[in-house]
Protein backbone atom coordinates (compact mmCIF):
# COMPACT_ATOMS: atom_id res chain seq x y z
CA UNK A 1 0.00 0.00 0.00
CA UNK A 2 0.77 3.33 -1.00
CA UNK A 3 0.89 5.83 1.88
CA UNK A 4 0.91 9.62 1.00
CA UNK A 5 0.85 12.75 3.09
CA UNK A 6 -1.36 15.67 0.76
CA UNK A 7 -3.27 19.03 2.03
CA UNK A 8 -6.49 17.25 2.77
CA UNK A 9 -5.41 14.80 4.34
CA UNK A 10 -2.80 11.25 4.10
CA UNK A 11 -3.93 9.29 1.12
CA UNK A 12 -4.03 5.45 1.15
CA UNK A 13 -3.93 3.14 -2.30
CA UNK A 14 -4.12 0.14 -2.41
CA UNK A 15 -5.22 -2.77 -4.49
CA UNK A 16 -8.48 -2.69 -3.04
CA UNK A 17 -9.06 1.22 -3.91
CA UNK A 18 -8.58 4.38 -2.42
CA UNK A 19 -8.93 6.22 0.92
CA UNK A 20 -8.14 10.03 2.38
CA UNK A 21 -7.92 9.72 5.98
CA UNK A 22 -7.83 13.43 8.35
CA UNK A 23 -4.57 14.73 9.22
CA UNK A 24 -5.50 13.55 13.09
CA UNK A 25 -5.74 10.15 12.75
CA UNK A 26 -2.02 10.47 12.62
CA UNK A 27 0.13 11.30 15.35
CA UNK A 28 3.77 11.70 15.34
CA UNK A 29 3.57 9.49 12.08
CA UNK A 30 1.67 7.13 13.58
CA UNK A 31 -2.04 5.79 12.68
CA UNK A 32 -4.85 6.16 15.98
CA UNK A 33 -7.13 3.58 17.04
CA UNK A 34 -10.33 5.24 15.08
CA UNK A 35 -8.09 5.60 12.06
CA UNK A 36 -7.28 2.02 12.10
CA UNK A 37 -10.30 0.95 11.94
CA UNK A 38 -11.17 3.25 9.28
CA UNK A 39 -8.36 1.64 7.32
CA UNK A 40 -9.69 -1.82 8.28
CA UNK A 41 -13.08 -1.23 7.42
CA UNK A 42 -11.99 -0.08 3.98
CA UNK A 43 -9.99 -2.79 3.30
CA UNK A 44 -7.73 -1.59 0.64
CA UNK A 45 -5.41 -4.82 0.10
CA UNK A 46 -8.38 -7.13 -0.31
CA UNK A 47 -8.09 -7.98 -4.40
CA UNK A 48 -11.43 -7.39 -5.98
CA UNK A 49 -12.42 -11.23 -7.60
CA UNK A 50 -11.87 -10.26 -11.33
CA UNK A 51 -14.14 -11.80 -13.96
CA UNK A 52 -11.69 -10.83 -16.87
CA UNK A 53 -8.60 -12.38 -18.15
CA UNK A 54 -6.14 -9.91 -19.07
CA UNK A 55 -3.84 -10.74 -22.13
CA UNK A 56 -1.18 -8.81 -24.25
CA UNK A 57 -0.53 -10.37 -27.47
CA UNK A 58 2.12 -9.23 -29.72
CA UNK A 59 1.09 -8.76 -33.54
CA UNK A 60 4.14 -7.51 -34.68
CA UNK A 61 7.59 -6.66 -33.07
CA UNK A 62 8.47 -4.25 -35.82
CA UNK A 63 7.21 -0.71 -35.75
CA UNK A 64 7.41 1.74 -38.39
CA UNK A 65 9.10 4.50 -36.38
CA UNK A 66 12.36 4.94 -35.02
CA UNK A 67 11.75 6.38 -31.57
CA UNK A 68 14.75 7.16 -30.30
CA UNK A 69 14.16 6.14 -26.35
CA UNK A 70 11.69 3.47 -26.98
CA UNK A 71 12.56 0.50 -25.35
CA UNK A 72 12.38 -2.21 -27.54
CA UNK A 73 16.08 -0.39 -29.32
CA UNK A 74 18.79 -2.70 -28.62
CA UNK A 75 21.58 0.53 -29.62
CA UNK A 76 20.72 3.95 -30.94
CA UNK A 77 20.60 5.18 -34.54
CA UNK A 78 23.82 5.72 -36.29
CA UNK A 79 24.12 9.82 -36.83
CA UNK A 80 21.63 11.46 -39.14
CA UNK A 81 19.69 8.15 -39.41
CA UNK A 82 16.13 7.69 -38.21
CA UNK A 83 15.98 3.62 -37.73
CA UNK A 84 17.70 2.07 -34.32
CA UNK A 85 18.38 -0.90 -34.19
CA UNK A 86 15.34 -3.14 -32.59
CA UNK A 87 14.92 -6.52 -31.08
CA UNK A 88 14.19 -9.50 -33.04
CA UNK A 89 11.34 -9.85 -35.96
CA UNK A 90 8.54 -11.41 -35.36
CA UNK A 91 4.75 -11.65 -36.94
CA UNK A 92 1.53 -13.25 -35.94
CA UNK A 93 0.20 -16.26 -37.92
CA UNK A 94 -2.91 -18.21 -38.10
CA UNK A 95 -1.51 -21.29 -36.51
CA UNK A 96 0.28 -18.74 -33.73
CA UNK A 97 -2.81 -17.56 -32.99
CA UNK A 98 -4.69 -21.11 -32.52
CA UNK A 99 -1.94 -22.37 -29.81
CA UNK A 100 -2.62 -18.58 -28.08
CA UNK A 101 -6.84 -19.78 -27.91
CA UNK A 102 -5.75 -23.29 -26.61
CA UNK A 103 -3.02 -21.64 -24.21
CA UNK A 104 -5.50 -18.98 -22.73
CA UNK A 105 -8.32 -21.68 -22.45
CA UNK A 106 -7.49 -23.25 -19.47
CA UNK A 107 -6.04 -20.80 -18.10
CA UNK A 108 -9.39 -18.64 -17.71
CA UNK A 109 -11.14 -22.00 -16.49
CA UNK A 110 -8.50 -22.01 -13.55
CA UNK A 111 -9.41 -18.29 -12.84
CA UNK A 112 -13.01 -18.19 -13.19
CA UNK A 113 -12.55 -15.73 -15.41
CA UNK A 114 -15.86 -15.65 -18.09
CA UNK A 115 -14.74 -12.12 -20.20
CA UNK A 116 -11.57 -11.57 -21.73
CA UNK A 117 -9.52 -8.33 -21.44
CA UNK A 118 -7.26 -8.27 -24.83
CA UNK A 119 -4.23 -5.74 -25.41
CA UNK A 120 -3.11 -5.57 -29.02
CA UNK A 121 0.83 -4.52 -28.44
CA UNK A 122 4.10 -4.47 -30.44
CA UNK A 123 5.87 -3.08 -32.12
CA UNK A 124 3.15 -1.63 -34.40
CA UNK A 125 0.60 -4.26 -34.25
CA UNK A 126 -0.93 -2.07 -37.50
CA UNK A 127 1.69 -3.49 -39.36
CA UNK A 128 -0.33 -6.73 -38.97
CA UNK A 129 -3.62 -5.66 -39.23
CA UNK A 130 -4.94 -9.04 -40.35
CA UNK A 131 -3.83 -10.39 -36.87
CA UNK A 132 -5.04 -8.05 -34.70
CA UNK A 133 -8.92 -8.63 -36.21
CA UNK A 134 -8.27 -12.62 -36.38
CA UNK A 135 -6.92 -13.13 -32.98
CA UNK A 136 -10.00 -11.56 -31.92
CA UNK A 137 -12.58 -13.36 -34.03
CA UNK A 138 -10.56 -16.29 -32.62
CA UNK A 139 -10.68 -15.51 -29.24
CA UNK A 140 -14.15 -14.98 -28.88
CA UNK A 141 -14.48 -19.02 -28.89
CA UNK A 142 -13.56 -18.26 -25.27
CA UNK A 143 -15.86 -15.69 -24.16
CA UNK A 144 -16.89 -11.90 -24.48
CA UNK A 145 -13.97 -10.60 -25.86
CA UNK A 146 -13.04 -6.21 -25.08
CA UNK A 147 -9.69 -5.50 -26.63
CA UNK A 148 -7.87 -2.15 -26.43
CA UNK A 149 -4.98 -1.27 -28.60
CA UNK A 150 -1.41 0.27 -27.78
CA UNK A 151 -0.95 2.28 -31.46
CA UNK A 152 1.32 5.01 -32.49
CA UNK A 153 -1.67 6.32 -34.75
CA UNK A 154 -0.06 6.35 -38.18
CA UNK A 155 -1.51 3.81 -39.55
CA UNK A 156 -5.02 3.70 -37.66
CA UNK A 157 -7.56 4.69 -40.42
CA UNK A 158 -10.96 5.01 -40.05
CA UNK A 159 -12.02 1.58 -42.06
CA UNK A 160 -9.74 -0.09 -39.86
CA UNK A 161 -10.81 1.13 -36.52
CA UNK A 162 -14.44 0.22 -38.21
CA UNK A 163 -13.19 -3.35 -38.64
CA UNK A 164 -11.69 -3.68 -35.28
CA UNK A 165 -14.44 -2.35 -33.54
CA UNK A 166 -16.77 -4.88 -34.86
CA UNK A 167 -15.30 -7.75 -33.20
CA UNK A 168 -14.47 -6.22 -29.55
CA UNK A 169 -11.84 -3.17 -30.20
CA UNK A 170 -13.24 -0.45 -27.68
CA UNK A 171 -10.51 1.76 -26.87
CA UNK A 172 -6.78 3.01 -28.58
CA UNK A 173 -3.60 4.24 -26.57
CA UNK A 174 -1.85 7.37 -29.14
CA UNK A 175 1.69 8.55 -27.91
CA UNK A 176 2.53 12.32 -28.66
CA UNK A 177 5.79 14.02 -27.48
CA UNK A 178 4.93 17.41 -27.94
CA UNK A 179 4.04 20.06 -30.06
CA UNK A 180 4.42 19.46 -33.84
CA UNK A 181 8.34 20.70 -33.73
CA UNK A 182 9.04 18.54 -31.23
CA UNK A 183 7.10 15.36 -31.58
CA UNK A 184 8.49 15.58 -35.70
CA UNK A 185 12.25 15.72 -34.35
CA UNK A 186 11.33 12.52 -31.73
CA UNK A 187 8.48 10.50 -33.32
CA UNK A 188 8.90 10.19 -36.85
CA UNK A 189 9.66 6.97 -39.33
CA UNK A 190 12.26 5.49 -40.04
CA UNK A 191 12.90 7.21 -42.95
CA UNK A 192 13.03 10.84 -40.89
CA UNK A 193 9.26 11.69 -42.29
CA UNK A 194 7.21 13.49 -39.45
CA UNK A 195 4.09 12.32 -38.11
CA UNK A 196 2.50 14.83 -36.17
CA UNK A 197 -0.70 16.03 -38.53
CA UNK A 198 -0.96 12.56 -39.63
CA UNK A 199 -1.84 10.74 -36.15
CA UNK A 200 -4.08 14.15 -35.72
CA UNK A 201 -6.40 13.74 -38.41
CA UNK A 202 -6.50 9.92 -38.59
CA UNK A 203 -7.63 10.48 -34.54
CA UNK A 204 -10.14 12.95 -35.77
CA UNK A 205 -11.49 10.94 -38.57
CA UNK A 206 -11.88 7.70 -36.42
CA UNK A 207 -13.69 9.65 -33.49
CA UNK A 208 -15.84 10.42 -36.61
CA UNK A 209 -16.25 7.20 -37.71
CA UNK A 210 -16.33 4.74 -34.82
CA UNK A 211 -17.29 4.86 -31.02
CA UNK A 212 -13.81 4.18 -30.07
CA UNK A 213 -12.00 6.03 -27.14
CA UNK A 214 -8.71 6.87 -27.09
CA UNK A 215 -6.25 7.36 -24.41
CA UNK A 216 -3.30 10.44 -25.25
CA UNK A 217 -0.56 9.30 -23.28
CA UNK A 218 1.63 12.31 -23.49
CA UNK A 219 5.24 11.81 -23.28
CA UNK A 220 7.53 14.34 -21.51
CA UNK A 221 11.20 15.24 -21.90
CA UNK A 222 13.15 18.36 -20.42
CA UNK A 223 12.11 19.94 -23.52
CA UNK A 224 8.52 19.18 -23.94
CA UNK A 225 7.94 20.26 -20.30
CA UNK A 226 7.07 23.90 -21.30
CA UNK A 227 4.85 23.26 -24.07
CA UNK A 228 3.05 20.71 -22.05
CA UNK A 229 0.06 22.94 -20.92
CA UNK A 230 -0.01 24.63 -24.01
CA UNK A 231 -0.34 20.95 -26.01
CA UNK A 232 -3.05 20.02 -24.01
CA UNK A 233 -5.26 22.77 -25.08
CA UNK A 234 -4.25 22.48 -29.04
CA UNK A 235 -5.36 18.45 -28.33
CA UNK A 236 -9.13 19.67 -27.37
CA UNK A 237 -9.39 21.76 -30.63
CA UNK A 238 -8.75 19.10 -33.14
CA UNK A 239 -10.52 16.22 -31.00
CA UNK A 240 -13.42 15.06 -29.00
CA UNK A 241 -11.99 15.65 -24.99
CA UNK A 242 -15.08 14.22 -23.54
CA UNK A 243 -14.53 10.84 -25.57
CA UNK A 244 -10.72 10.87 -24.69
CA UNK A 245 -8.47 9.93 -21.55
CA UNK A 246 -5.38 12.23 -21.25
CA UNK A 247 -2.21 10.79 -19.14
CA UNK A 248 1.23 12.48 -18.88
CA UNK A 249 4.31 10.41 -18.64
CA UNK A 250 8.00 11.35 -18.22
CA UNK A 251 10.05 9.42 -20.62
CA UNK A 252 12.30 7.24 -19.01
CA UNK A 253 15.90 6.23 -20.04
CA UNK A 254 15.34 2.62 -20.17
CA UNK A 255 18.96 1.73 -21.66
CA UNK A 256 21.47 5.02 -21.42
CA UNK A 257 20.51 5.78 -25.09
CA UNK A 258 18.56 9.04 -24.45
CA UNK A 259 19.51 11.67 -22.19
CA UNK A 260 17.01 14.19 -22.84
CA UNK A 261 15.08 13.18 -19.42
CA UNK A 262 13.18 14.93 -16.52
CA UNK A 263 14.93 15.67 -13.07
CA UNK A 264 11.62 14.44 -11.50
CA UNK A 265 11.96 17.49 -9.43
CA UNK A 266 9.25 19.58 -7.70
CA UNK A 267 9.01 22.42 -10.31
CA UNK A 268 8.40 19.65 -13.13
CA UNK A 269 5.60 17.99 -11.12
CA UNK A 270 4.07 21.83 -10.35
CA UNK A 271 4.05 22.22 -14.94
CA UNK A 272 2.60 18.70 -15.28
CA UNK A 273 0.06 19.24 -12.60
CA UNK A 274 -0.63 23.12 -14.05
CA UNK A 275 -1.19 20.55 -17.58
CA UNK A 276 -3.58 18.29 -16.54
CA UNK A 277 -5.30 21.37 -14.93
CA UNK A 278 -6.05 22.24 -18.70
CA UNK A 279 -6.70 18.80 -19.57
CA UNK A 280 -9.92 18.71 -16.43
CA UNK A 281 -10.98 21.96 -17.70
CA UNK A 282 -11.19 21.01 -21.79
CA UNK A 283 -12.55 17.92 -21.00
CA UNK A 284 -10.75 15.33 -20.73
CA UNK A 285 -10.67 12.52 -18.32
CA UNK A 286 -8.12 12.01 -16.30
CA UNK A 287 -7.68 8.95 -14.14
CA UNK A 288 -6.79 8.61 -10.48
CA UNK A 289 -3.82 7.34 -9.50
CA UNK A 290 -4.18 3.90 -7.69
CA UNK A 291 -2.27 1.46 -5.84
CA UNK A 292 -3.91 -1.78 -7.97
CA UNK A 293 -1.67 -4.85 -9.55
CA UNK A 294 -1.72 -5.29 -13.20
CA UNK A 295 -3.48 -7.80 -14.49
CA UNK A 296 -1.57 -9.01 -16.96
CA UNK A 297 1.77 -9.40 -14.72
CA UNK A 298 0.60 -8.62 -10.92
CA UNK A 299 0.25 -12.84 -10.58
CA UNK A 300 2.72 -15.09 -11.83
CA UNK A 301 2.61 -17.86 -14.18
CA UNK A 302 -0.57 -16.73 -16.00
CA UNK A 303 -2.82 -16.46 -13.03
CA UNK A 304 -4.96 -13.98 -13.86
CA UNK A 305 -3.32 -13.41 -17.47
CA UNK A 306 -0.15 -13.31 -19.82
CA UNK A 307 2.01 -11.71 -22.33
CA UNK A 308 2.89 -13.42 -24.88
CA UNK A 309 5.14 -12.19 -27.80
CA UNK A 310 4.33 -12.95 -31.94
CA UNK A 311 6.21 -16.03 -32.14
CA UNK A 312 4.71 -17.54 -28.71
CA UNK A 313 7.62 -16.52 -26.22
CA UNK A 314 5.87 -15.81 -22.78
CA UNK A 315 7.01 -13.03 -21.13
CA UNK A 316 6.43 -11.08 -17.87
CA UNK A 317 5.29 -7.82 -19.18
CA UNK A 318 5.24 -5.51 -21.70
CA UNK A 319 8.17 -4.05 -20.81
CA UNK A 320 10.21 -7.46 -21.60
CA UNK A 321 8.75 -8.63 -24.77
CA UNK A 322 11.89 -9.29 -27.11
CA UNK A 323 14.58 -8.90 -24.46
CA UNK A 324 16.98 -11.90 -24.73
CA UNK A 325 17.18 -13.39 -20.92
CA UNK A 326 14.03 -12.37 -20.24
CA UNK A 327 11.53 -15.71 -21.51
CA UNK A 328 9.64 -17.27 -18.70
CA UNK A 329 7.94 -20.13 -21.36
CA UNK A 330 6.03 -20.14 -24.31
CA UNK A 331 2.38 -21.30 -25.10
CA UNK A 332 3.09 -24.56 -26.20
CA UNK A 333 5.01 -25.71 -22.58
CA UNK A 334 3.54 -23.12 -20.28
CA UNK A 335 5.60 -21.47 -17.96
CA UNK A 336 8.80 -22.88 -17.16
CA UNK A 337 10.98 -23.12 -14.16
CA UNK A 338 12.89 -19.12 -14.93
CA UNK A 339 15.20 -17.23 -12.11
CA UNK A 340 12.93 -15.29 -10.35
CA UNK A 341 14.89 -11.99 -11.54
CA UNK A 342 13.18 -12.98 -14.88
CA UNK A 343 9.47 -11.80 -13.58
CA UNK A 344 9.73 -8.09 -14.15
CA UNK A 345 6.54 -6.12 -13.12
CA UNK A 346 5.07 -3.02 -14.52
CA UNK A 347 7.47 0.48 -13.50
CA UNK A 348 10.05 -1.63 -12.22
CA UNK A 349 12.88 -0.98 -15.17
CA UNK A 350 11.33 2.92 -14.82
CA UNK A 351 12.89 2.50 -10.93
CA UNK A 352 15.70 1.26 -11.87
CA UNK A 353 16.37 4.42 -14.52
CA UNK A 354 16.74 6.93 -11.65
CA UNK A 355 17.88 6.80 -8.16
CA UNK A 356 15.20 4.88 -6.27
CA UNK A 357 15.03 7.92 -3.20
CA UNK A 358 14.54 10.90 -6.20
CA UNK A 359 12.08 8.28 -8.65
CA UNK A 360 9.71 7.45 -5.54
CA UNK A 361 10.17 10.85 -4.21
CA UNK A 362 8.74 11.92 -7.85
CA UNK A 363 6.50 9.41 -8.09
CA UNK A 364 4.95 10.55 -4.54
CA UNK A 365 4.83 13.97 -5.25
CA UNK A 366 2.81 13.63 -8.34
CA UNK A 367 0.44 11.74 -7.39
CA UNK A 368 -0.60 13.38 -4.29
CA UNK A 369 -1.12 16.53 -6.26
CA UNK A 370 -3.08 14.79 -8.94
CA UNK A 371 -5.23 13.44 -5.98
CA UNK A 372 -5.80 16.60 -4.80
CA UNK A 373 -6.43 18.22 -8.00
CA UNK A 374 -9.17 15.24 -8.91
CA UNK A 375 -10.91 15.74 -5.49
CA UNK A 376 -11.02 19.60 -5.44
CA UNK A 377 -12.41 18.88 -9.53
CA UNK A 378 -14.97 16.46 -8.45
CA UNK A 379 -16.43 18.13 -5.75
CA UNK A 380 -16.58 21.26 -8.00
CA UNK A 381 -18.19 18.91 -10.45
CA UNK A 382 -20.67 17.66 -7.98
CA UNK A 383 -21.65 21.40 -6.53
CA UNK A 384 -22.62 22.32 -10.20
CA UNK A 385 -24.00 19.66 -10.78
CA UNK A 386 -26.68 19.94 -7.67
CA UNK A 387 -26.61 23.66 -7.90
């Protein structure tokens, strides 16, 4: 459990949901006998029974841009090239994706689970699009099937959002790094080709063509900091906010290849905070931060679900796919007897990038002023809405 100190209060997240407990239910650091029972009677590390199976599938480990921090680069690009270097090459099949059914199968009997949760991942899974429509078909053998997609947008048209929607696609992650200037210079192919007004208007047309939500999952460098605020509000001209989800994220340097980072210092977190500020007040949702295990690597061994990569590697979590050293089975064997270094959860390589004191310290800071900006917004909210 997550235990933060914030102006109204000391926070509480946990698996089991969130609580703000007074100021005086603390003394000297310590919790009082009528705020442990408050904390008791909540019950925030109880794990809600989950009728959903949660499973990443890669459709593609290529991608058709050459992000310079991303980290699935196994070196950076040579000078005045646009194309690092990326782990191995892999693609989806038919037959791949009738050993993923059988693999999930009993795996969802052993959980109870009666829904599937699907995340359509690479790479570009785009570059496959024929995969990421038949694993679904196929999957629905199993269950009610809701898939979401992780995309960079480029190639997302509206008559394939159409497609995917019809058999379970409900929602689309987009990456931006900035204003046009600066998302060009980081996010463009891998021939140097910018991709800004592209991933714009292909957003635009599919929020015109399909019921599909996306969530903007804004990356941040030193750089990009200042504009932050100013990208938020250019977002809620050219889109929908109210069918949108808007997250900020400081990009992380997962393998020393990029050093155009955050200090994760207080100032930064007052400009993000000032951001999603502007986000609330276009529009857009934004999320609470929680203290809840991922589904897809919280449990190990496929508990309560799995990633597997293209050619039918298992891995912990996204953030492994591809990484040599990192298999824990494949969907033929199962999971197989791995060090238990292997089992990486989610944000752990993100620790591991800065100092763990000045990450957590970050980490902590931010989210107890995005609690308090999200409670001071919804009780706003909720006087309007009565008044």
């Amino acid at each position: 459990m997550r235990i933060i100190e914030g102006r109204s209060g000391v926070w509480h997240l946990g698996p089991g949901g969130t609580l703000l407990l007074p100021h005086r239910y603390y003394r000297d650091g310590v919790l009082t006998e009528e705020g442990a029972r408050e904390l008791e009677q909540a019950d925030l590390t109880r794990r809600a029974p989950k009728s959903d199976y949660s499973l990443t599938v890669v459709t593609s480990t290529a991608c058709n841009l050459g992000c310079p921090y991303c980290f699935q680069n196994t070196d950076a690009a040579q000078p005045g090239r646009f194309d690092p270097p990326r782990i191995d090459r892999q693609v989806l099949d038919g037959p791949t994706i009738d050993r993923i059914v059988e693999f999930t199968r009993p795996r969802m009997e052993r959980a109870g689970a009666r829904r599937l949760f699907v995340l359509l991942f690479g790479g570009e899974p785009l570059l496959n699009p024929w995969a990421c429509r038949e694993l679904l078909v196929r999957l629905a053998a199993l269950g009610p099937v809701a898939a979401s997609m992780v995309s960079n947008g480029v190639l997302l048209t509206p008559r394939r959002a159409e497609k995917l929607e019809q058999v379970g696609l409900r929602s689309v992650q987009i990456t931006l790094d900035g204003p046009k200037e600066l998302h060009d210079s980081l996010r463009a192919t891998r021939s140097g080709r910018g991709t800004y007004e592209s991933i714009l208007d292909n957003l635009a047309a599919v929020q015109g063509a399909t019921a599909l939500r996306f969530g903007l999952r804004l990356n941040t460098t030193a750089e990009g900091l200042p504009h932050l605020e100013g990208l938020v509000r250019s977002l809620a001209e050219r889109m929908d906010p109210s069918r949108c989800t808007l997250d900020i994220a400081p990009v992380l340097n997962y393998e020393g290849m990029f050093g155009d980072v955050l200090d994760r210092s207080g100032g930064e977190v007052e400009t993000i905070l000032a951001a999603y500020t502007a986000a609330l007040e276009a529009g857009f949702t934004v999320n609470w931060p929680g203290g809840g295990e991922c589904g897809f690597c919280g449990e190990r061994d496929g508990t309560s679900g799995a990633v597997v990569n293209a050619d039918g590697t298992l891995y912990s979590c996204w953030e492994t796919i591809g990484k040599p050293g990192y298999e824990v089975g494949d969907i033929d064997g199962g999971y197989t007897s791995y060090p238990q270094e292997r089992w990486v959860s989610c944000g752990e390589f993100a620790q591991q990038s800065a100092t763990e004191a000045a990450s957590r310290a970050f980490d902590d800071t931010l989210s107890v002023g995005l609690l308090e900006l999200l409670r001071t917004h919804k009780r706003r909210t909720e006087a309007l809405a009565a008044g």
